[in-house]
PDB file of N, CA and C in Angstrom:
ATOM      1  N   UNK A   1      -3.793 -18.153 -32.023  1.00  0.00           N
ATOM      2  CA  UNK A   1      -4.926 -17.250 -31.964  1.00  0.00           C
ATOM      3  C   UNK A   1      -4.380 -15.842 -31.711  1.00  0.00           C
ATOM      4  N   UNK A   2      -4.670 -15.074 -32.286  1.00  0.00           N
ATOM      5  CA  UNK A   2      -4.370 -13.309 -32.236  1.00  0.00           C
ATOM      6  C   UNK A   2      -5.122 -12.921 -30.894  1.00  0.00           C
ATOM      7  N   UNK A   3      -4.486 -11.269 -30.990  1.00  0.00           N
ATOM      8  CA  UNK A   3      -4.827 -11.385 -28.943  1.00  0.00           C
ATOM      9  C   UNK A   3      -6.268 -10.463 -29.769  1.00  0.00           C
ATOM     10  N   UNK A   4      -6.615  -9.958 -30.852  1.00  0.00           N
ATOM     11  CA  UNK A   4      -8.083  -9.432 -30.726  1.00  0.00           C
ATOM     12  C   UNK A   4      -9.491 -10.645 -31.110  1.00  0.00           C
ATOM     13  N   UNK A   5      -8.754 -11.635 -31.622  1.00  0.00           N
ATOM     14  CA  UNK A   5      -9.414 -12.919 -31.437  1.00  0.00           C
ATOM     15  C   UNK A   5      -9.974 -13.435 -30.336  1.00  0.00           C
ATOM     16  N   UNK A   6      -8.955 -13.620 -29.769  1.00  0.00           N
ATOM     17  CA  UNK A   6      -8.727 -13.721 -28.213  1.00  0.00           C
ATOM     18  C   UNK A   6      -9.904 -13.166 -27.332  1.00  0.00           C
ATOM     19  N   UNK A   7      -9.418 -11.873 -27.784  1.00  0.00           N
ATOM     20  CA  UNK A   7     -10.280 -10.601 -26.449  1.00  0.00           C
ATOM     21  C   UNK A   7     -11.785 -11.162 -26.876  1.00  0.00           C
ATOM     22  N   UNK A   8     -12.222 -10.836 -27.787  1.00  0.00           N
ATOM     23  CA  UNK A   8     -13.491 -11.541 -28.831  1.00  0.00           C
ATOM     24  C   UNK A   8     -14.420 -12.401 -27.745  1.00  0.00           C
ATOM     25  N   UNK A   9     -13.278 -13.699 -27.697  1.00  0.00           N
ATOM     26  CA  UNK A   9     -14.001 -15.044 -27.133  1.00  0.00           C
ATOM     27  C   UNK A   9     -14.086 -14.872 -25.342  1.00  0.00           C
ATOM     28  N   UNK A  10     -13.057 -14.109 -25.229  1.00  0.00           N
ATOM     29  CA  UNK A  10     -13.314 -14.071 -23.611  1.00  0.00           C
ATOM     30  C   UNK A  10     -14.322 -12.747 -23.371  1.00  0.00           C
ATOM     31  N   UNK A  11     -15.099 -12.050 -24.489  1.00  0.00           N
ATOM     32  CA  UNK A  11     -16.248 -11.158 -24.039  1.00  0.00           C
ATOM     33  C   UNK A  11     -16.960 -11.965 -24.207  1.00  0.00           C
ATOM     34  N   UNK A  12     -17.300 -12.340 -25.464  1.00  0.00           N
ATOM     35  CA  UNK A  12     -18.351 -13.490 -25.366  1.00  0.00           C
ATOM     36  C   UNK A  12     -18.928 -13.950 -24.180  1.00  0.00           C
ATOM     37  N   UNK A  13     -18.113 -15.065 -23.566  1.00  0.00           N
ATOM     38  CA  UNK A  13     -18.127 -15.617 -22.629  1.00  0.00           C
ATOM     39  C   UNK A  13     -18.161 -15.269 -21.272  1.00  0.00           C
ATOM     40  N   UNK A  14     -17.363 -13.766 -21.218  1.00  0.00           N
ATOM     41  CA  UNK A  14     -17.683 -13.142 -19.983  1.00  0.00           C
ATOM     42  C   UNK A  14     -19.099 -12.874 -19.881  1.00  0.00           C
ATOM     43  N   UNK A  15     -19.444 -12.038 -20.938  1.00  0.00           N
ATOM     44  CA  UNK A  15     -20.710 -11.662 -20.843  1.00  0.00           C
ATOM     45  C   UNK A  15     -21.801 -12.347 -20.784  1.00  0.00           C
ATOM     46  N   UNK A  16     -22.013 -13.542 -21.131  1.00  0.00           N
ATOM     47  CA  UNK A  16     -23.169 -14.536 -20.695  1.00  0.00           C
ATOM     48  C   UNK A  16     -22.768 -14.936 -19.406  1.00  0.00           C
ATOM     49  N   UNK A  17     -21.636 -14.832 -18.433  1.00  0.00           N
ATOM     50  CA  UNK A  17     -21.665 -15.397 -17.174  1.00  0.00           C
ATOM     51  C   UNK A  17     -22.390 -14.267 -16.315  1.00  0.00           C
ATOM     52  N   UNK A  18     -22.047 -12.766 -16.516  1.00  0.00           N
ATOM     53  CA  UNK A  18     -22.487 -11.553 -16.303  1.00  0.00           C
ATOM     54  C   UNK A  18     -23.842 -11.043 -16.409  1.00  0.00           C
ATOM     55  N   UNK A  19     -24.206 -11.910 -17.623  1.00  0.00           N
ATOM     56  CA  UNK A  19     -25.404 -11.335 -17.794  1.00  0.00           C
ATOM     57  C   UNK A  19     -26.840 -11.235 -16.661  1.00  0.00           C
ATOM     58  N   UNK A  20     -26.917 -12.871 -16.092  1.00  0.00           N
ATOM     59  CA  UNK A  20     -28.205 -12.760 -15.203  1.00  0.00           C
ATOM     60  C   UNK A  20     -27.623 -12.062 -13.862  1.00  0.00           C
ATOM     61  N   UNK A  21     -26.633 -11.970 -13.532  1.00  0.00           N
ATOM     62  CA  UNK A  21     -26.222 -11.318 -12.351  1.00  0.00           C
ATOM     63  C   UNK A  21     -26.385  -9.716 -12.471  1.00  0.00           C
ATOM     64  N   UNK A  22     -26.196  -9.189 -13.412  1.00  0.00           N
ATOM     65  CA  UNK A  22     -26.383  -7.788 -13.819  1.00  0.00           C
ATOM     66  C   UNK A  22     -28.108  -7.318 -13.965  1.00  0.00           C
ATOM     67  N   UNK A  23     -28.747  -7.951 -14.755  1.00  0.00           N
ATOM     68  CA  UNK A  23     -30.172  -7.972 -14.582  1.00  0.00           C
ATOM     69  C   UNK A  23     -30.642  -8.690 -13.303  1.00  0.00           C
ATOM     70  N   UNK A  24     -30.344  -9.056 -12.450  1.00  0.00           N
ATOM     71  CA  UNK A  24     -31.034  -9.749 -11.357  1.00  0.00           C
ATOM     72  C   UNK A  24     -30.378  -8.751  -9.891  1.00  0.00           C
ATOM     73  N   UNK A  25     -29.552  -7.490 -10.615  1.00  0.00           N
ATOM     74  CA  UNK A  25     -29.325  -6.635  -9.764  1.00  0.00           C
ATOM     75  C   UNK A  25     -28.148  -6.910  -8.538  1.00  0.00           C
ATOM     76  N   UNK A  26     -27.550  -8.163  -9.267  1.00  0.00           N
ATOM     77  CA  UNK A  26     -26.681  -8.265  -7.652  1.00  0.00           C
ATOM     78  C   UNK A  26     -25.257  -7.646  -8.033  1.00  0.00           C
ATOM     79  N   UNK A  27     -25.064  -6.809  -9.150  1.00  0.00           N
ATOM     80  CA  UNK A  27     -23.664  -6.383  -9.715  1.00  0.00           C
ATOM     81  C   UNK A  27     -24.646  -4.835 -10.405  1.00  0.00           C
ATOM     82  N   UNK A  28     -24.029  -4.128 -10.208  1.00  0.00           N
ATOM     83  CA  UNK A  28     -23.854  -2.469 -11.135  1.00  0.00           C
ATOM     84  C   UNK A  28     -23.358  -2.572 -12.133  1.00  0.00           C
ATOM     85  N   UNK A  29     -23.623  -1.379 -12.495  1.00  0.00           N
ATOM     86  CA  UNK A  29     -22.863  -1.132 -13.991  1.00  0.00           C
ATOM     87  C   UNK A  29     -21.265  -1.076 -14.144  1.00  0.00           C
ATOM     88  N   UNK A  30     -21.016  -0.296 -12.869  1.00  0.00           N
ATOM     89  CA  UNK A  30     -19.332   0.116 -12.480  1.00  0.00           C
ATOM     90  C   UNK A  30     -18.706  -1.501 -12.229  1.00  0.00           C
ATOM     91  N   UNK A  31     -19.297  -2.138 -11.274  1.00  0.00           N
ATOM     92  CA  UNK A  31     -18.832  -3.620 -10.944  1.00  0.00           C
ATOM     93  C   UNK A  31     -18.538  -4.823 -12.551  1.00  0.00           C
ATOM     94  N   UNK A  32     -20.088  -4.275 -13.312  1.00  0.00           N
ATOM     95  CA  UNK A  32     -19.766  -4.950 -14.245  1.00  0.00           C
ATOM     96  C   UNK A  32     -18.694  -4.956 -15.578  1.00  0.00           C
ATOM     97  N   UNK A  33     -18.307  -3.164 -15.526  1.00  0.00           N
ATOM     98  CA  UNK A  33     -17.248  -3.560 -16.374  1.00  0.00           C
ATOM     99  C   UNK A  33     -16.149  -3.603 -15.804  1.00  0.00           C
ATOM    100  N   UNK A  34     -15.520  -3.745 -14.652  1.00  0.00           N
ATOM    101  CA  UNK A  34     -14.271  -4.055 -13.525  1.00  0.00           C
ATOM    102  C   UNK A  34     -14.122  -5.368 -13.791  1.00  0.00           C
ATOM    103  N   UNK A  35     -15.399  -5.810 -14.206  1.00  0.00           N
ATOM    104  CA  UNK A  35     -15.083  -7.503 -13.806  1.00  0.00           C
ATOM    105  C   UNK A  35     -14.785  -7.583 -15.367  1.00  0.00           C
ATOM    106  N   UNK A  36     -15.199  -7.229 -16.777  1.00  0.00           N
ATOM    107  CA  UNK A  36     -15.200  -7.746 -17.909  1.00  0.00           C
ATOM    108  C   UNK A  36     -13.476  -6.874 -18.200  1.00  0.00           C
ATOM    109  N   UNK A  37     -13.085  -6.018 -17.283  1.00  0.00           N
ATOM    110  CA  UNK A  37     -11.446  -5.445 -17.780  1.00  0.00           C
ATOM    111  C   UNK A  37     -10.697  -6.082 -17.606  1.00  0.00           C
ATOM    112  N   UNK A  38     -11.144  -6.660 -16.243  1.00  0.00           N
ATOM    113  CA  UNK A  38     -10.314  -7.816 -14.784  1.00  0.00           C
ATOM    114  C   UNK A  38      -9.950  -8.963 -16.110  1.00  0.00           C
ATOM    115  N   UNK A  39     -11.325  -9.870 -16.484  1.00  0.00           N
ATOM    116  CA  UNK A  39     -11.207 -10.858 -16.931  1.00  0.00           C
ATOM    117  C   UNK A  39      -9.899 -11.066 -18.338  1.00  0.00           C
ATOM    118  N   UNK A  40     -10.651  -9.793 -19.087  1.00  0.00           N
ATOM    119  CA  UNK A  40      -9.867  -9.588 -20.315  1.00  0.00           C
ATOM    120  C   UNK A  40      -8.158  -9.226 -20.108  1.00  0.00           C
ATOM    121  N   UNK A  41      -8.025  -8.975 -18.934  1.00  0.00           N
ATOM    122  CA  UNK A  41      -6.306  -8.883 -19.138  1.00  0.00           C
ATOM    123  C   UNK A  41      -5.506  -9.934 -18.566  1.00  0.00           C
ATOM    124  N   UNK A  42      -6.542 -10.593 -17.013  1.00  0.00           N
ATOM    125  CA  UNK A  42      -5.854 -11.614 -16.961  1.00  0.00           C
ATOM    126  C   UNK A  42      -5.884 -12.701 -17.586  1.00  0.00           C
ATOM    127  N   UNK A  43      -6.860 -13.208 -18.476  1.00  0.00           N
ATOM    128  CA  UNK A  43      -7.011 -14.017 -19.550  1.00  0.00           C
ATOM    129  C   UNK A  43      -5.545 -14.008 -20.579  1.00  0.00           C
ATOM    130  N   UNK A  44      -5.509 -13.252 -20.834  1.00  0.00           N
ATOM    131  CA  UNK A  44      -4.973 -12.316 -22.227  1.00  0.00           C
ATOM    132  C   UNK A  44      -3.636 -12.345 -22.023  1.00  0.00           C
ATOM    133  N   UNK A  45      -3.248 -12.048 -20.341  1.00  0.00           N
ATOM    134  CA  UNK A  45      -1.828 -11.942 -19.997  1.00  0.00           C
ATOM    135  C   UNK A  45      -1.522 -13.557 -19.780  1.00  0.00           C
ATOM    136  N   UNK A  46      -2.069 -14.457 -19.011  1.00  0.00           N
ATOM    137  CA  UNK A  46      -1.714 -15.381 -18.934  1.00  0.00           C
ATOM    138  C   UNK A  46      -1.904 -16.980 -20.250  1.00  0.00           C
ATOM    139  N   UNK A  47      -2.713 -16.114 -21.296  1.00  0.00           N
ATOM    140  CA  UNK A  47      -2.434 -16.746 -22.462  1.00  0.00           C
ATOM    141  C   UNK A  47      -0.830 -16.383 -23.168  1.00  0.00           C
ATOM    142  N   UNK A  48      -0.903 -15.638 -22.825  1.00  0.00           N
ATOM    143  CA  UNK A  48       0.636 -15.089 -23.480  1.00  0.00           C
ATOM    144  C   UNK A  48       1.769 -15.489 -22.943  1.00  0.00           C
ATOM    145  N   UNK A  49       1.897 -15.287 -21.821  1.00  0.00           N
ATOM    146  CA  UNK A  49       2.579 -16.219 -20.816  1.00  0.00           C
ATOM    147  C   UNK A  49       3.037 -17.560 -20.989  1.00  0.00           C
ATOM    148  N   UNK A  50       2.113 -18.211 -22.176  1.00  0.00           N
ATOM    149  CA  UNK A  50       1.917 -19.810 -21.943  1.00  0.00           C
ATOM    150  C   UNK A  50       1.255 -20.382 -21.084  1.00  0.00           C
ATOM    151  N   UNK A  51       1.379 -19.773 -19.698  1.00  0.00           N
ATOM    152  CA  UNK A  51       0.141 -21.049 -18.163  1.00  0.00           C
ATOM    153  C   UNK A  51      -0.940 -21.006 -18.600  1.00  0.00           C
ATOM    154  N   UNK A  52      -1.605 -20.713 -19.401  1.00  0.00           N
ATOM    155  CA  UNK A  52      -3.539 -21.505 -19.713  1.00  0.00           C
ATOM    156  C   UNK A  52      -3.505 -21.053 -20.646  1.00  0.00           C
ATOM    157  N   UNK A  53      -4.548 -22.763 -20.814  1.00  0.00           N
ATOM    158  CA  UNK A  53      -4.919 -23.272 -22.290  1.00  0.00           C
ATOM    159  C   UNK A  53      -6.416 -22.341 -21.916  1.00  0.00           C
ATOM    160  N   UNK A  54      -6.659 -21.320 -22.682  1.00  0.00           N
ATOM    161  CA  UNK A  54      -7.830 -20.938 -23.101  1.00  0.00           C
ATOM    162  C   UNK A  54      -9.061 -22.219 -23.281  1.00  0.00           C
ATOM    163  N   UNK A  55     -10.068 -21.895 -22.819  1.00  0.00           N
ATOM    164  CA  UNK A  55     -10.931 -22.791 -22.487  1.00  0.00           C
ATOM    165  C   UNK A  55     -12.312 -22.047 -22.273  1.00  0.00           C
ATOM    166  N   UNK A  56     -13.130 -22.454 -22.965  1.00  0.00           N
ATOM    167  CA  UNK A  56     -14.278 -21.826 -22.534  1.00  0.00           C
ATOM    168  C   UNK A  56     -15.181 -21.974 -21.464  1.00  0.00           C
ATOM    169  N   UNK A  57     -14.763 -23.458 -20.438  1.00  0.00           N
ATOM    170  CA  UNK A  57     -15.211 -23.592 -19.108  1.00  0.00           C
ATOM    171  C   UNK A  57     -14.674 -22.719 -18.513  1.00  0.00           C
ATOM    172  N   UNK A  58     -13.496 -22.124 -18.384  1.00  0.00           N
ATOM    173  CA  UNK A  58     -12.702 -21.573 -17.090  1.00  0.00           C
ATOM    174  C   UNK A  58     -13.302 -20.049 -17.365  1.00  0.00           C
ATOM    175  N   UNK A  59     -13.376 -19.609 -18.329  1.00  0.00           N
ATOM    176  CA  UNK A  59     -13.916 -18.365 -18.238  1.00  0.00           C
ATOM    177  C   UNK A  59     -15.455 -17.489 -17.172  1.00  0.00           C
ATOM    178  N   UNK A  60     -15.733 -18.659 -17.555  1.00  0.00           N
ATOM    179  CA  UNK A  60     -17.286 -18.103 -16.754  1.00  0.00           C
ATOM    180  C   UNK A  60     -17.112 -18.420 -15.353  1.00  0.00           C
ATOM    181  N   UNK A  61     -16.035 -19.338 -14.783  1.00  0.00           N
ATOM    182  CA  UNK A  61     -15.625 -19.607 -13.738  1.00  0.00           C
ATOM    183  C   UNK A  61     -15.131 -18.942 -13.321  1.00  0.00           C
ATOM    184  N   UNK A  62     -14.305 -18.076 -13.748  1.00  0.00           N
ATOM    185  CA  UNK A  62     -13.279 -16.610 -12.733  1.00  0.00           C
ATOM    186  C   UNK A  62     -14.238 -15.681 -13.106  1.00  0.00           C
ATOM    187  N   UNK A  63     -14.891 -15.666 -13.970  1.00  0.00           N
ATOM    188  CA  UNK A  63     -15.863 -14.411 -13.830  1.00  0.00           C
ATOM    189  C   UNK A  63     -16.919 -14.983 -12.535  1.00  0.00           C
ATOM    190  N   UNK A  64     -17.124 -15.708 -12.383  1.00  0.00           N
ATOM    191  CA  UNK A  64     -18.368 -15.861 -10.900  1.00  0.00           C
ATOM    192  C   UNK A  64     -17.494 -15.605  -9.622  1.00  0.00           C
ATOM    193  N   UNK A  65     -15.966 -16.099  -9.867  1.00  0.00           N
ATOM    194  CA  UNK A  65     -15.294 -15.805  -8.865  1.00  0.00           C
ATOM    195  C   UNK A  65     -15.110 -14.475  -8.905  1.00  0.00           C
ATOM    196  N   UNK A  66     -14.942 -13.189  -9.230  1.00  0.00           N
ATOM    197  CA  UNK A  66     -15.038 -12.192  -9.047  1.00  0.00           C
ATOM    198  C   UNK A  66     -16.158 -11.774  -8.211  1.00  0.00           C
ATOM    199  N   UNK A  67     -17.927 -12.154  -9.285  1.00  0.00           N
ATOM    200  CA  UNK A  67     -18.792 -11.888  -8.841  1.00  0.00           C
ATOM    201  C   UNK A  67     -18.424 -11.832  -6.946  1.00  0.00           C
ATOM    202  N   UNK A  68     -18.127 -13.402  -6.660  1.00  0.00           N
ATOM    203  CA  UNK A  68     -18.505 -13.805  -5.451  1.00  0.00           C
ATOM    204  C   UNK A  68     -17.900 -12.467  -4.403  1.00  0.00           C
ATOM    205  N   UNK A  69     -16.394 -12.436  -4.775  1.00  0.00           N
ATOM    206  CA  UNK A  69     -15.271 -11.758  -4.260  1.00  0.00           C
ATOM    207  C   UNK A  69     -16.367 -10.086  -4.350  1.00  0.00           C
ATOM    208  N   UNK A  70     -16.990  -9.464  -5.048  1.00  0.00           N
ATOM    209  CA  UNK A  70     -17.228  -8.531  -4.807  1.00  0.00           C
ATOM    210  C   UNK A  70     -18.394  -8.016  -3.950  1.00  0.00           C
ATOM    211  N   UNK A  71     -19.236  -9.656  -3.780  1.00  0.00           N
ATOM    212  CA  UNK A  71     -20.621  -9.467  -3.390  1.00  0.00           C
ATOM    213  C   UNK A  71     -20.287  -9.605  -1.909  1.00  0.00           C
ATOM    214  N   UNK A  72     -19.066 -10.320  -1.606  1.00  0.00           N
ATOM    215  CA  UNK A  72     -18.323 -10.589  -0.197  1.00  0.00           C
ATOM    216  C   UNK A  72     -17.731  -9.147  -0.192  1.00  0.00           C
ATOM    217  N   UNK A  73     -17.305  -8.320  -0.520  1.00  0.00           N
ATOM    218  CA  UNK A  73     -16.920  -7.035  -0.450  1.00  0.00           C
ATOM    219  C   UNK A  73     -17.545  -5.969   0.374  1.00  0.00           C
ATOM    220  N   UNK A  74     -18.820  -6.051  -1.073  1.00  0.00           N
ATOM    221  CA  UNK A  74     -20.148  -5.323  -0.335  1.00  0.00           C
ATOM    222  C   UNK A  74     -20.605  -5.767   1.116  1.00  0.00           C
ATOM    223  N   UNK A  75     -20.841  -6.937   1.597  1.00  0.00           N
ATOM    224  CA  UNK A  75     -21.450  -7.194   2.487  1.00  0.00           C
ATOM    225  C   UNK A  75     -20.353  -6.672   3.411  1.00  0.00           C
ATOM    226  N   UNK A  76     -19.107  -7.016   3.374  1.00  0.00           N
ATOM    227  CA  UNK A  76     -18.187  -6.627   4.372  1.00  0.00           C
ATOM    228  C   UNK A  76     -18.572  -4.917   4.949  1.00  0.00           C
ATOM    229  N   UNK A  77     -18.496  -4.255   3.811  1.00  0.00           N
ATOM    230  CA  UNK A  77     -18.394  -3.069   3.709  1.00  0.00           C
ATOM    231  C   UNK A  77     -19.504  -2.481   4.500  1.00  0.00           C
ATOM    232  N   UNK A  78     -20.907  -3.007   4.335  1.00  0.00           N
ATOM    233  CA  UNK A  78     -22.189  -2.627   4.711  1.00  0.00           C
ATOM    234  C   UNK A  78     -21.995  -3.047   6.134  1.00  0.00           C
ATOM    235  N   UNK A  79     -22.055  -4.038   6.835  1.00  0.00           N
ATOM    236  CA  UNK A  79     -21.877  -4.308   8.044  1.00  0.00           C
ATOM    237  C   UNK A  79     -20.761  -3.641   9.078  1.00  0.00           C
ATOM    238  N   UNK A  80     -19.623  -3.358   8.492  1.00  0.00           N
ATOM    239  CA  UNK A  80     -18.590  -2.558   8.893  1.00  0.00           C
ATOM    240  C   UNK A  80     -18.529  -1.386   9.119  1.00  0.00           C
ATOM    241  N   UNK A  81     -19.806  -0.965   8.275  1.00  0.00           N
ATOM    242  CA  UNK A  81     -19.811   0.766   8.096  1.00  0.00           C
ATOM    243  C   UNK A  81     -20.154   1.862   8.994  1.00  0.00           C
ATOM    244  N   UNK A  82     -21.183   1.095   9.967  1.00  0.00           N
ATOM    245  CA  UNK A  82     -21.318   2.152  11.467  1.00  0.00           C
ATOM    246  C   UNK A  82     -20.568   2.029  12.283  1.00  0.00           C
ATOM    247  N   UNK A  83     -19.396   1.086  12.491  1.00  0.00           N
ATOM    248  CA  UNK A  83     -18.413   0.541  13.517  1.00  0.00           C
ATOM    249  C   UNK A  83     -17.858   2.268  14.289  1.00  0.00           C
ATOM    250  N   UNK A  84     -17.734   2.705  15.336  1.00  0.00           N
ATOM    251  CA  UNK A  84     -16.639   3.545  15.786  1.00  0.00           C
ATOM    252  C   UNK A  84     -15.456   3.634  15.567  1.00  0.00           C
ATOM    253  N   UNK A  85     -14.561   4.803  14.527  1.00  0.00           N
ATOM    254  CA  UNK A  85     -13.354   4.574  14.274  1.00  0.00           C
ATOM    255  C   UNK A  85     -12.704   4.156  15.915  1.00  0.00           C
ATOM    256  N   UNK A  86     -11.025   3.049  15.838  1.00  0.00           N
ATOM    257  CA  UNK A  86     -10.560   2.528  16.918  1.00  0.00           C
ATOM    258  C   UNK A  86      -9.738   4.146  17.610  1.00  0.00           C
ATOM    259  N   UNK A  87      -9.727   4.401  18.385  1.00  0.00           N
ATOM    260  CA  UNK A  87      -8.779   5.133  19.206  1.00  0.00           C
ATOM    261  C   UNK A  87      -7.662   4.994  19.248  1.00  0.00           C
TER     262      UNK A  87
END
């Protein structure tokens, strides 16, 4: 498979994992294409590599794992944010 083949099937696929999370407001616009750059290079690099068989289950799977990783971000961030810098 060619790597613009490639890139092709892992938008595809990113983007329907992306999609209700983006309309249901729990990801931005900025978040959402971080996660579709994220996906597309480590996909892309580690097809090349040889370690993964391209698969269209695993895709939508590291894309939610991002989601999760960023929505754990935010919350960190929000709760953290009035703290007193330490002395």
């Amino acid at each position: 498979m060619d790597k613009k083949a490639l890139e092709d099937r892992i938008i595809t696929f990113s983007r329907s994992a992306l999609k209700p999370h983006y309309h249901g407001g729990r990801i931005t616009a900025q978040e959402y294409k971080t996660i579709m750059k994220r996906a597309i290079t480590k996909v892309c690099g580690l097809y090349k590599s040889q370690m993964y068989d391209f698969n269209s289950r695993n895709v939508p799977g590291m894309v939610e794992q991002y989601i999760l990783c960023g929505i754990i971000q935010k919350v960190l961030v929000d709760n953290f944010d009035g703290l007193p810098a330490a002395s």
